[in-house]
PDB file of N, CA and C in Angstrom:
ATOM      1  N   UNK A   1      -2.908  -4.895   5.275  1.00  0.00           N
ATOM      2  CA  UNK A   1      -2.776  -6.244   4.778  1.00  0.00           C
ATOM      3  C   UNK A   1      -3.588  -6.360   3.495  1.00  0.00           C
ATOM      4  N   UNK A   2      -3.224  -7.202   2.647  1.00  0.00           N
ATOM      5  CA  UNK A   2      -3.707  -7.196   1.405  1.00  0.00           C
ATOM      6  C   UNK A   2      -4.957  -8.352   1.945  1.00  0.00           C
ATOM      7  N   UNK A   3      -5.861  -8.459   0.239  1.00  0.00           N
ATOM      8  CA  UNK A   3      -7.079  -8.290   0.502  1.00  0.00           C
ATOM      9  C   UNK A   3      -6.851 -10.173   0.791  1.00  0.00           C
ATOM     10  N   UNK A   4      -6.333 -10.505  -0.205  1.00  0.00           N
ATOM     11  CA  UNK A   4      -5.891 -12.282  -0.550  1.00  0.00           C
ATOM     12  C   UNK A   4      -5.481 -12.871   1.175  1.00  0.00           C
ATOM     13  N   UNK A   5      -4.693 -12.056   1.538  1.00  0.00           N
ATOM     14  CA  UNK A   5      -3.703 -12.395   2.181  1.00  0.00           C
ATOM     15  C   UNK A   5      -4.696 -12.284   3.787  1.00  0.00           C
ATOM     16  N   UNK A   6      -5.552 -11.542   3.652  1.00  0.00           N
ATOM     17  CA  UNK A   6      -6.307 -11.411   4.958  1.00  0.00           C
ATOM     18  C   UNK A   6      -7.687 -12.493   4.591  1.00  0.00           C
ATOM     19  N   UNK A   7      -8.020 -12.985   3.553  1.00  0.00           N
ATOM     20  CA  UNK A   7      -9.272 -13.777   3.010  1.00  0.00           C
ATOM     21  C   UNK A   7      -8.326 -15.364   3.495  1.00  0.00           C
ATOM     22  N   UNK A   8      -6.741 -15.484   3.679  1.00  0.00           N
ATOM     23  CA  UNK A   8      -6.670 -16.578   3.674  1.00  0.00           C
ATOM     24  C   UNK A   8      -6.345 -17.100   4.712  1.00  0.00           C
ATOM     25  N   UNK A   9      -5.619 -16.248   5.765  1.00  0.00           N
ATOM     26  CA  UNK A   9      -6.037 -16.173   6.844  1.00  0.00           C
ATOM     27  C   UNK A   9      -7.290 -16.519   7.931  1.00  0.00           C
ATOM     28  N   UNK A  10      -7.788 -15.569   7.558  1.00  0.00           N
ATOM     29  CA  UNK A  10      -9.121 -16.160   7.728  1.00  0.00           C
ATOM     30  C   UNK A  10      -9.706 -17.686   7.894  1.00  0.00           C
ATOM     31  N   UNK A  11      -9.749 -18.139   6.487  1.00  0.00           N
ATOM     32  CA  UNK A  11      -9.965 -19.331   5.990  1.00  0.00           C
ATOM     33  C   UNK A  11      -9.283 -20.689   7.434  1.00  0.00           C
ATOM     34  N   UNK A  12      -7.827 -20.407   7.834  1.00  0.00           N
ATOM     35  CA  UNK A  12      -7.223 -20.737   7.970  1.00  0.00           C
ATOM     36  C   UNK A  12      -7.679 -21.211   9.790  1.00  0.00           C
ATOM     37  N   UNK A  13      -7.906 -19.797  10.294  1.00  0.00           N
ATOM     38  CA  UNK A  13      -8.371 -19.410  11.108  1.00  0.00           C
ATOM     39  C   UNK A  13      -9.652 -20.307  11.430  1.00  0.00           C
ATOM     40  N   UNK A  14     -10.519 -20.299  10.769  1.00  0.00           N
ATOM     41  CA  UNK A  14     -11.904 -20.836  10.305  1.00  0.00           C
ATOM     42  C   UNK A  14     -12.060 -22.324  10.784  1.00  0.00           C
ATOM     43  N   UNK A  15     -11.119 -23.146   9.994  1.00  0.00           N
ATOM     44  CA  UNK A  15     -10.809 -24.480   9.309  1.00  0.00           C
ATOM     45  C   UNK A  15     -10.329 -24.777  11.326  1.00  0.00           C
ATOM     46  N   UNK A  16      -9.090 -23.914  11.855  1.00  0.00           N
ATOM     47  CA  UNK A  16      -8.940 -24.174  13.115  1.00  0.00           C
ATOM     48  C   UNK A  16     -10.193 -24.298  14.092  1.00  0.00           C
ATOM     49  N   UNK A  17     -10.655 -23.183  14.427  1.00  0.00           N
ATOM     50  CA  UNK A  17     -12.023 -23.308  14.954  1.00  0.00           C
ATOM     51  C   UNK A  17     -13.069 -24.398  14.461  1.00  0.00           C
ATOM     52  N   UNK A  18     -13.738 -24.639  13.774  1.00  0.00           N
ATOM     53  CA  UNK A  18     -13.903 -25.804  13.292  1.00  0.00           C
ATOM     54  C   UNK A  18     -13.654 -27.185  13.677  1.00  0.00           C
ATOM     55  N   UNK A  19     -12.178 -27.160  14.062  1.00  0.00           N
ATOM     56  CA  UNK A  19     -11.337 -28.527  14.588  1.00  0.00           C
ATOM     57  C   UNK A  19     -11.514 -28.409  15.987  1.00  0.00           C
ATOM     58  N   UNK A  20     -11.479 -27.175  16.626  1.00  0.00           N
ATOM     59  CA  UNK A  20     -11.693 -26.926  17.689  1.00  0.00           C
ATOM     60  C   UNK A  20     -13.669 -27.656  18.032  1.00  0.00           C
ATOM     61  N   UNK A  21     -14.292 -26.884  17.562  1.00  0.00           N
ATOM     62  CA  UNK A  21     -15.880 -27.673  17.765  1.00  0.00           C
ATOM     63  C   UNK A  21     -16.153 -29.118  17.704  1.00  0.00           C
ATOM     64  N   UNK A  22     -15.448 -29.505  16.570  1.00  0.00           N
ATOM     65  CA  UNK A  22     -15.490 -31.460  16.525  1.00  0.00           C
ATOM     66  C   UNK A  22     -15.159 -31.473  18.089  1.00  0.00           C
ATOM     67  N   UNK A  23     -13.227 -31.011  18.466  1.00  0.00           N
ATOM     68  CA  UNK A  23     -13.100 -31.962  19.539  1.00  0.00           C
ATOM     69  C   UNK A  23     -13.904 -31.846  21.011  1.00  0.00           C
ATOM     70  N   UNK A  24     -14.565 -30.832  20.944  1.00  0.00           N
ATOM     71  CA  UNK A  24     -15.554 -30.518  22.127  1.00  0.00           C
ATOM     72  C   UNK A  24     -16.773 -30.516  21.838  1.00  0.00           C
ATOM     73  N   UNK A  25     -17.075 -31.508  21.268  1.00  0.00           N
ATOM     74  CA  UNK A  25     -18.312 -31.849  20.572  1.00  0.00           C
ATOM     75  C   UNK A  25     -19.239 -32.658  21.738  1.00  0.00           C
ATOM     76  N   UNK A  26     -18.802 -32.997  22.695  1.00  0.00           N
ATOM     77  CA  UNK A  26     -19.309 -33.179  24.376  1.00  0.00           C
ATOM     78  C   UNK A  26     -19.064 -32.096  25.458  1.00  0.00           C
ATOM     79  N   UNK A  27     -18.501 -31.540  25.126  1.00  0.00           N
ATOM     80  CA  UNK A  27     -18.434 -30.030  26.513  1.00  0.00           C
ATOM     81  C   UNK A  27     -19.351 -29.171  26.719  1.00  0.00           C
ATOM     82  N   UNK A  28     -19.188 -28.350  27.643  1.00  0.00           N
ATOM     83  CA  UNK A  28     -20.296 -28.331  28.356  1.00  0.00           C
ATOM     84  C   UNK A  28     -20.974 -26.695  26.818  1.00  0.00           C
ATOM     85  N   UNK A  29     -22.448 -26.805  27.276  1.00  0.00           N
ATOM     86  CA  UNK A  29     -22.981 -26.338  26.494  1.00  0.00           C
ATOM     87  C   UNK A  29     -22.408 -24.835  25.784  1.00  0.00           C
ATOM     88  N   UNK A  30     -21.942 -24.437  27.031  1.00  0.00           N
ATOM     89  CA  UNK A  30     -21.228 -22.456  26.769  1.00  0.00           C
ATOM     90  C   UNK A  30     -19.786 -22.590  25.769  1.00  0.00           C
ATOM     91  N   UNK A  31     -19.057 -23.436  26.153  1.00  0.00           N
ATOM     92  CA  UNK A  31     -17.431 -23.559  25.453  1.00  0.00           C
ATOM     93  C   UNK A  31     -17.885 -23.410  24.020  1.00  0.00           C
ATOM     94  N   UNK A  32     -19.346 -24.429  23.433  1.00  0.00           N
ATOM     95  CA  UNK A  32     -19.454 -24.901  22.510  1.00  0.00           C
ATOM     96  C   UNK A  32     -20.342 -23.453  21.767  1.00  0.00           C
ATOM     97  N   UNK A  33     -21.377 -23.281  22.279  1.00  0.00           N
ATOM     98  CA  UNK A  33     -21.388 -21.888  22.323  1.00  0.00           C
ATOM     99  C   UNK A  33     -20.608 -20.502  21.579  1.00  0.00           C
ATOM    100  N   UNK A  34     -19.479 -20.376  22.139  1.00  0.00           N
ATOM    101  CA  UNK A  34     -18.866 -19.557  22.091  1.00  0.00           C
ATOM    102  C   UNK A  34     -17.717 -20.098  21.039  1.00  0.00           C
ATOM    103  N   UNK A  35     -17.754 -21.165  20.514  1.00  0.00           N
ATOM    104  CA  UNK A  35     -16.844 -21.856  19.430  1.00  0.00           C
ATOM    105  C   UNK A  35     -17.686 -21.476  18.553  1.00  0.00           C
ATOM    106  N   UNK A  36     -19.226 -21.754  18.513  1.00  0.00           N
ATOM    107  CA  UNK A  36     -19.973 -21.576  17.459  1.00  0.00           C
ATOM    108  C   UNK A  36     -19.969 -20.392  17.171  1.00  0.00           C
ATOM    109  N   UNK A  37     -19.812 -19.171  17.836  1.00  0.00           N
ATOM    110  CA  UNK A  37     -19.920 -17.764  17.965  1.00  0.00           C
ATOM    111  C   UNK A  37     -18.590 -17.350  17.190  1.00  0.00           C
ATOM    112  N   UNK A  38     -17.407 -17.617  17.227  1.00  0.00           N
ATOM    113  CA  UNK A  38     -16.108 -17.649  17.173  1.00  0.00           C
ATOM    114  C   UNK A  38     -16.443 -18.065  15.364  1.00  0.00           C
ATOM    115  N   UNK A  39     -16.742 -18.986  15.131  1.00  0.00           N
ATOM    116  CA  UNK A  39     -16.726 -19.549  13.670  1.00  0.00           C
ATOM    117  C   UNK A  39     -17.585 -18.847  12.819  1.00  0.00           C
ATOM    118  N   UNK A  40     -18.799 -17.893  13.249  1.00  0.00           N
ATOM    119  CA  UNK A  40     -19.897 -17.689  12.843  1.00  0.00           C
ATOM    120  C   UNK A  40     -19.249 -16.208  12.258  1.00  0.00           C
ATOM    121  N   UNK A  41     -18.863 -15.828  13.552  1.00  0.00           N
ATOM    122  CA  UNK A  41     -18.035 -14.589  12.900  1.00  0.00           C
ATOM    123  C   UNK A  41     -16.619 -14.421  12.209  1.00  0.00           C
ATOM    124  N   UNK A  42     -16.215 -15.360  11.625  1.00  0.00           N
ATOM    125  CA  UNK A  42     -14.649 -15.653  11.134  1.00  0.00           C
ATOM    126  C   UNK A  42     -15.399 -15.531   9.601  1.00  0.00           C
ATOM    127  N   UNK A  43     -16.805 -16.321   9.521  1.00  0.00           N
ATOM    128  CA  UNK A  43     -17.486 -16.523   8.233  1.00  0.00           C
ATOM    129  C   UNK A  43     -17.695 -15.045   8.242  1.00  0.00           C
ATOM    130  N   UNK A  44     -18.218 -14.464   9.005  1.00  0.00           N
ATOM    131  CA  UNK A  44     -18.715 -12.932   8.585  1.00  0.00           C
ATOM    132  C   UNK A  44     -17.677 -11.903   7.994  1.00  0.00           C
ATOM    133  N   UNK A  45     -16.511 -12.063   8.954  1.00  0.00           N
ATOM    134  CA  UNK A  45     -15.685 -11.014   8.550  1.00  0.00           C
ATOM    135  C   UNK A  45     -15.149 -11.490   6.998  1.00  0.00           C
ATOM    136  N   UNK A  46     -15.003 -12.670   6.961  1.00  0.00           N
ATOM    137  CA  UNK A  46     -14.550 -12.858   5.534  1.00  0.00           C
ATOM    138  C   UNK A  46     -15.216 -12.626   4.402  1.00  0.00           C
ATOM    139  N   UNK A  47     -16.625 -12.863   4.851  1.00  0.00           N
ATOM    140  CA  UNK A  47     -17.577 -12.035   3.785  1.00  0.00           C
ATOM    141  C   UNK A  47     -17.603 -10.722   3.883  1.00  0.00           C
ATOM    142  N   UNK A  48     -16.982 -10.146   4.352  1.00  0.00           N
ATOM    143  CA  UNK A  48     -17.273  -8.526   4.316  1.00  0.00           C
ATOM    144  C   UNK A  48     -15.946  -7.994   3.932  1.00  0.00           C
ATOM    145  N   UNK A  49     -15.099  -8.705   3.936  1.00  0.00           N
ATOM    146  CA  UNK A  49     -13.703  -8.730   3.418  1.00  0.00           C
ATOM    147  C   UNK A  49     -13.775  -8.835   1.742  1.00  0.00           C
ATOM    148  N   UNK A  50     -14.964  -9.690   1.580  1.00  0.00           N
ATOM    149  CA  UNK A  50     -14.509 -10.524  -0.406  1.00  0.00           C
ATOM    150  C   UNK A  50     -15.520  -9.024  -0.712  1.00  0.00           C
ATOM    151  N   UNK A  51     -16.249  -8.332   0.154  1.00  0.00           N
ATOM    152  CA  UNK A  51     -17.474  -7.685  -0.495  1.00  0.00           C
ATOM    153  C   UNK A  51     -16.330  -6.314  -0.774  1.00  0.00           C
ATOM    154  N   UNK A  52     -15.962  -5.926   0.128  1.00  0.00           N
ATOM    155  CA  UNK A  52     -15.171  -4.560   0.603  1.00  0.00           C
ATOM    156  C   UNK A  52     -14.030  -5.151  -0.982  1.00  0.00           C
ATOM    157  N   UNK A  53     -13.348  -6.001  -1.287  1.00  0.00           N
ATOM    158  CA  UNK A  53     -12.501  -6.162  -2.424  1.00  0.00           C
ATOM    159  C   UNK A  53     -12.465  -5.650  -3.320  1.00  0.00           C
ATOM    160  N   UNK A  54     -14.207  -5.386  -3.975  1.00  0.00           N
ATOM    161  CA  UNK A  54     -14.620  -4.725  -5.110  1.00  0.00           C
ATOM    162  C   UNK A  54     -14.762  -3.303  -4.996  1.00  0.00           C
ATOM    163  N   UNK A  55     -14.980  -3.367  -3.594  1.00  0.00           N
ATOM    164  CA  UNK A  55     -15.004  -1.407  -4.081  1.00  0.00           C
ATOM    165  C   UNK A  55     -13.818  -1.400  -2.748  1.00  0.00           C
ATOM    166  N   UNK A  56     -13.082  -0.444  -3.622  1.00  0.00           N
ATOM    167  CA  UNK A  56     -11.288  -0.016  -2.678  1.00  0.00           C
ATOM    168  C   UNK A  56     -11.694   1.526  -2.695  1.00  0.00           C
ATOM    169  N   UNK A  57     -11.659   1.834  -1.564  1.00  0.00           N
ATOM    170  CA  UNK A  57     -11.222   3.394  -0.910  1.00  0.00           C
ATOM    171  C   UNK A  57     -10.493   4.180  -1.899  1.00  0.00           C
ATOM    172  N   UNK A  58      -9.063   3.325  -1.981  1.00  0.00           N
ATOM    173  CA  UNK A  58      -8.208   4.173  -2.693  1.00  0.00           C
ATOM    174  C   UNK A  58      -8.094   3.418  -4.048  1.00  0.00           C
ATOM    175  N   UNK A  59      -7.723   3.950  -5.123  1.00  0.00           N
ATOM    176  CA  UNK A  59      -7.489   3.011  -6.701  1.00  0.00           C
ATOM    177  C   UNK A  59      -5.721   2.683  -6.377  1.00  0.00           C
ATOM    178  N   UNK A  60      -5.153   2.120  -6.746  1.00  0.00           N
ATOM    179  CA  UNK A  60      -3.647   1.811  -7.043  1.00  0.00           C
ATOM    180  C   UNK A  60      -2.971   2.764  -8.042  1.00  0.00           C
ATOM    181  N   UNK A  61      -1.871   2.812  -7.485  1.00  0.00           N
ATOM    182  CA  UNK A  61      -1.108   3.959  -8.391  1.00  0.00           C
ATOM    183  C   UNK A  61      -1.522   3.944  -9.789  1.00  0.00           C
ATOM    184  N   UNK A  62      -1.234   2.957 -10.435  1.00  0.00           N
ATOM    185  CA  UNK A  62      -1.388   2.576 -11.864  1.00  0.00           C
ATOM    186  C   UNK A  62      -2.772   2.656 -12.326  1.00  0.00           C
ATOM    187  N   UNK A  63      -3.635   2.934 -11.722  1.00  0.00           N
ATOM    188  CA  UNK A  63      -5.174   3.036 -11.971  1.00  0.00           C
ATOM    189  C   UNK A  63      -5.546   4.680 -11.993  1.00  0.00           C
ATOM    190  N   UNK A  64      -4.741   5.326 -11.090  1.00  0.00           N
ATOM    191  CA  UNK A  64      -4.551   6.573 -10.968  1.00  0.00           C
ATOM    192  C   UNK A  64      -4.219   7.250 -12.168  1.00  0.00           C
ATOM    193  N   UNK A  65      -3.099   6.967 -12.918  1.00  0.00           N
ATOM    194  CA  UNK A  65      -2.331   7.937 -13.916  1.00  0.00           C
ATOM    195  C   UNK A  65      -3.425   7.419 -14.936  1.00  0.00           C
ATOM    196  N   UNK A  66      -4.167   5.815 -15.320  1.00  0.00           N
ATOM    197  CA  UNK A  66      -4.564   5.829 -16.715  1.00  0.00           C
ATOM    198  C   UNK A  66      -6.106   6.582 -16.344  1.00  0.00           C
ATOM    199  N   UNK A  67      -6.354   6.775 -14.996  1.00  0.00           N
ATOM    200  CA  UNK A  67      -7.980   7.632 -15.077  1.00  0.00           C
ATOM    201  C   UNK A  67      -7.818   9.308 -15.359  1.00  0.00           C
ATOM    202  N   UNK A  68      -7.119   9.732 -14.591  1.00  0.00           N
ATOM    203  CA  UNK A  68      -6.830  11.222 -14.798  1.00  0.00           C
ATOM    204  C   UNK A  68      -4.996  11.149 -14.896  1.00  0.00           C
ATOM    205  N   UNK A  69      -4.899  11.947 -16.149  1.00  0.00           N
ATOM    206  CA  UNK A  69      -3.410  12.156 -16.492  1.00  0.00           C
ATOM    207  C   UNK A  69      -3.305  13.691 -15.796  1.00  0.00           C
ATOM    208  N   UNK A  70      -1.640  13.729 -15.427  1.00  0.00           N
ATOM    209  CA  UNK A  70      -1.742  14.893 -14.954  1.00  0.00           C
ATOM    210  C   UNK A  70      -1.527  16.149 -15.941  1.00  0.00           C
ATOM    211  N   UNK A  71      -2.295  16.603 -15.836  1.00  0.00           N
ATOM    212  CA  UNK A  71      -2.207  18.422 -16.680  1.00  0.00           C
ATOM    213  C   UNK A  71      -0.728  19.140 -16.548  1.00  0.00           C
ATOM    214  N   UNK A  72      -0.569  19.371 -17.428  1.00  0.00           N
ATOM    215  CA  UNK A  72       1.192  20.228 -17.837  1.00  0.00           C
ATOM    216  C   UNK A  72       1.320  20.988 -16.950  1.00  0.00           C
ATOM    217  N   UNK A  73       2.450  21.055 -16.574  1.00  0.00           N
ATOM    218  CA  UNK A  73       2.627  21.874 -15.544  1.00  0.00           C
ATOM    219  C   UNK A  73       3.771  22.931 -16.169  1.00  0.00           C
ATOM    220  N   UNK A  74       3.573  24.275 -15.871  1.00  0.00           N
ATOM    221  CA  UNK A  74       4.511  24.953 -16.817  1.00  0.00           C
ATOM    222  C   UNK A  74       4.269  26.136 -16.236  1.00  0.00           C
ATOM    223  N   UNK A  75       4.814  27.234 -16.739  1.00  0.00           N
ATOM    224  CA  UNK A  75       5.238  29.085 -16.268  1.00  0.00           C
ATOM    225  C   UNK A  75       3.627  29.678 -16.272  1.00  0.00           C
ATOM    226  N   UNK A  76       2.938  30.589 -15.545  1.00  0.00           N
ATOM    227  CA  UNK A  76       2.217  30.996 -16.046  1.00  0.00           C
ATOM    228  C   UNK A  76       2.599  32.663 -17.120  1.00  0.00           C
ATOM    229  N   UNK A  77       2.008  33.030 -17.559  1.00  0.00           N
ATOM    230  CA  UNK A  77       2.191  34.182 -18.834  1.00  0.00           C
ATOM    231  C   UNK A  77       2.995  35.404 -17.975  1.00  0.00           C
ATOM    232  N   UNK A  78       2.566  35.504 -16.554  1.00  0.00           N
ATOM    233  CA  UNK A  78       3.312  36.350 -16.334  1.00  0.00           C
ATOM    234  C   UNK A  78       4.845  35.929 -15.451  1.00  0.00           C
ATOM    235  N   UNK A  79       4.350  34.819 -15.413  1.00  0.00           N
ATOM    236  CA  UNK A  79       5.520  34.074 -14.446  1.00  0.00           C
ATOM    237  C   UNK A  79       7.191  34.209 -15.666  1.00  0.00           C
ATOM    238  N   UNK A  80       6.649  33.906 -17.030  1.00  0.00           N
ATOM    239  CA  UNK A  80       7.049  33.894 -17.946  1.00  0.00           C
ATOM    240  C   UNK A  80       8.094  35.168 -18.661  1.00  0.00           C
ATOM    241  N   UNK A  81       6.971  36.036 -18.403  1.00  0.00           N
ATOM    242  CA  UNK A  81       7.623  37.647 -18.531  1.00  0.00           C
ATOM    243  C   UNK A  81       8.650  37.821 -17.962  1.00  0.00           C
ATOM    244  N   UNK A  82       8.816  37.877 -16.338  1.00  0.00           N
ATOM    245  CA  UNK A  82       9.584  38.051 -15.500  1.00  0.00           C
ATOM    246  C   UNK A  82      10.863  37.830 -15.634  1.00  0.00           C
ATOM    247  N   UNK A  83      10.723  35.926 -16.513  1.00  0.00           N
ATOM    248  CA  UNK A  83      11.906  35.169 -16.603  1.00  0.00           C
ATOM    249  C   UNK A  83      12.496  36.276 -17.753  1.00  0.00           C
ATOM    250  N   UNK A  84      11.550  36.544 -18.681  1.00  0.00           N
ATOM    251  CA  UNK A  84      12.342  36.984 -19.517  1.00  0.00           C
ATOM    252  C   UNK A  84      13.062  38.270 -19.337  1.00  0.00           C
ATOM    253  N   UNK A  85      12.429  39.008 -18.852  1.00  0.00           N
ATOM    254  CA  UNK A  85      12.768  40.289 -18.483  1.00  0.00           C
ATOM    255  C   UNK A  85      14.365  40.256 -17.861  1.00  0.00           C
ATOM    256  N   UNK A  86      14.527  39.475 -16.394  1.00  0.00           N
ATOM    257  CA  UNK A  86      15.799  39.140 -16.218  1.00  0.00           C
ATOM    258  C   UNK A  86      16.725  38.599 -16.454  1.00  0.00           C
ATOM    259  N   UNK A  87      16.635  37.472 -17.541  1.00  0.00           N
ATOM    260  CA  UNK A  87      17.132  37.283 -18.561  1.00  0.00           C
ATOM    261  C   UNK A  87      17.821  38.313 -19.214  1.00  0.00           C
ATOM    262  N   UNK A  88      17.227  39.257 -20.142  1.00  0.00           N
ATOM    263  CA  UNK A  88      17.294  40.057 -20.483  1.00  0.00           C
ATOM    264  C   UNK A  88      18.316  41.187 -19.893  1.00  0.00           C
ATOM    265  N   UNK A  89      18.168  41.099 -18.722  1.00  0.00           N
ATOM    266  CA  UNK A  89      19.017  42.378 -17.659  1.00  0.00           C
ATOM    267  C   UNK A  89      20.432  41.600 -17.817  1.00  0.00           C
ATOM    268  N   UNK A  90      20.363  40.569 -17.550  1.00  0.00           N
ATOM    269  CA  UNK A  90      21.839  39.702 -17.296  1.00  0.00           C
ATOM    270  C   UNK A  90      22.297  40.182 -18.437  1.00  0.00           C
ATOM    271  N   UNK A  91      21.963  39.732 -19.712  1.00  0.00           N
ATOM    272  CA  UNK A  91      22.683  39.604 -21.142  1.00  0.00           C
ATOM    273  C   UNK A  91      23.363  40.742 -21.250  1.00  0.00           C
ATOM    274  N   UNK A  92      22.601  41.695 -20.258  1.00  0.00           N
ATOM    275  CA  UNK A  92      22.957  43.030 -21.197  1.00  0.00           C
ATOM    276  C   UNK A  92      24.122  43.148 -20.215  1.00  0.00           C
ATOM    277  N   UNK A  93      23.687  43.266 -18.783  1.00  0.00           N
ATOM    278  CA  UNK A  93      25.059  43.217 -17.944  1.00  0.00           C
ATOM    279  C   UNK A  93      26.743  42.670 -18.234  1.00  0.00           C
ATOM    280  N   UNK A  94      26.201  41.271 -18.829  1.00  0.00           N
ATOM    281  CA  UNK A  94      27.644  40.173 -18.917  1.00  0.00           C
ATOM    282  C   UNK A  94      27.855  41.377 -20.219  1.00  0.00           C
ATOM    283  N   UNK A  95      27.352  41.876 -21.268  1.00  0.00           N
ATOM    284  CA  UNK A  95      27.502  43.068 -22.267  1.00  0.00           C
ATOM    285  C   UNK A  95      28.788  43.886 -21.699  1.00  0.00           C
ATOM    286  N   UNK A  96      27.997  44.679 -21.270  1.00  0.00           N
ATOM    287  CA  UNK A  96      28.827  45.545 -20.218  1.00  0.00           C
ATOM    288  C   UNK A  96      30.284  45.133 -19.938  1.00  0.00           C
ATOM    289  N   UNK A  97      30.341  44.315 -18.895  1.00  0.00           N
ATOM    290  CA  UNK A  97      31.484  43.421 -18.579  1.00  0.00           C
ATOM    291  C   UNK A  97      32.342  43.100 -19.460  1.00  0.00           C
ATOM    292  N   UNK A  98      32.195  42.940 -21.298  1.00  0.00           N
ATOM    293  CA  UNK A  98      32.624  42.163 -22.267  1.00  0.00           C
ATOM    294  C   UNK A  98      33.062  41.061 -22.116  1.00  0.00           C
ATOM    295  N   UNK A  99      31.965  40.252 -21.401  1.00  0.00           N
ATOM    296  CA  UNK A  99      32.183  38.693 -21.321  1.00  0.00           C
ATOM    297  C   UNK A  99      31.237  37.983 -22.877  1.00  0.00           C
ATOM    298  N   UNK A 100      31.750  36.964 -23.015  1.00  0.00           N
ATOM    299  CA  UNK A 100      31.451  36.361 -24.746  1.00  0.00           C
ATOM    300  C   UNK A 100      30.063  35.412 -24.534  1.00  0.00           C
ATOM    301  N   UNK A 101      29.982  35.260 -22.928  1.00  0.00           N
ATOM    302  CA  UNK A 101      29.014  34.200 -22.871  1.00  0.00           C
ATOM    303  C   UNK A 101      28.204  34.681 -21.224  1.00  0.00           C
ATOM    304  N   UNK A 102      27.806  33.958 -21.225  1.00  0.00           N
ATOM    305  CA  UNK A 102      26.875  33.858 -19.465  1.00  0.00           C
ATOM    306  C   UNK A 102      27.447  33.914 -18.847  1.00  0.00           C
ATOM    307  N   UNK A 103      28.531  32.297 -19.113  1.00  0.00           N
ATOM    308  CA  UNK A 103      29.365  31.555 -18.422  1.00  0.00           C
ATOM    309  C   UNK A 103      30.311  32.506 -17.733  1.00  0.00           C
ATOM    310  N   UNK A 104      30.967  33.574 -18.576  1.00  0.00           N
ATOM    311  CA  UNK A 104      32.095  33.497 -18.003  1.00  0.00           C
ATOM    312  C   UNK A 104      31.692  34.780 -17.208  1.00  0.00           C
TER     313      UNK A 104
END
């Protein structure tokens, strides 16, 4: 769940409990108790929610590519050779054959 979207929740959550304590604002001492307990920690998690916002585990895609770009990716020198080498074998083969192209 996103960070907004769980902070408003919360809130929401909060504001209920809350309504809940007014109307048992005569009950017996434990209900009230445990409402207060209930609200106390709705405040907590949401503060540890706005704190956790600023520092993210992971960065977002788009934060990713502009911090580290990715390095070229390409043949290495001998990977390179190889290509050429067989390359090379074909041309001479389709030669052989007296074909005009690769293709045919």
């Amino acid at each position: 769940m996103k960070t907004k979207k769980a902070i408003k929740r919360l809130k929401k959550a909060q504001s209920f409990v809350s309504k809940l304590v007014e109307q048992y604002g005569g009950a017996e001492p434990s209900i009230r108790e445990l409402l207060d307990a209930a609200r106390g920690n709705l405040s907590s998690a949401q503060k540890l929610i706005q704190g956790n916002e600023t520092v993210r585990s992971t960065p977002k895609a788009g934060d990713r590519t502009a911090r580290s770009p990715r390095a070229k990716r390409g043949f290495s020198d001998a990977a390179r050779e190889k290509l050429s080498v067989a390359a090379k074998k074909r041309w001479i083969a389709a030669k052989r054959r007296g074909a005009k192209s690769l293709a045919g």
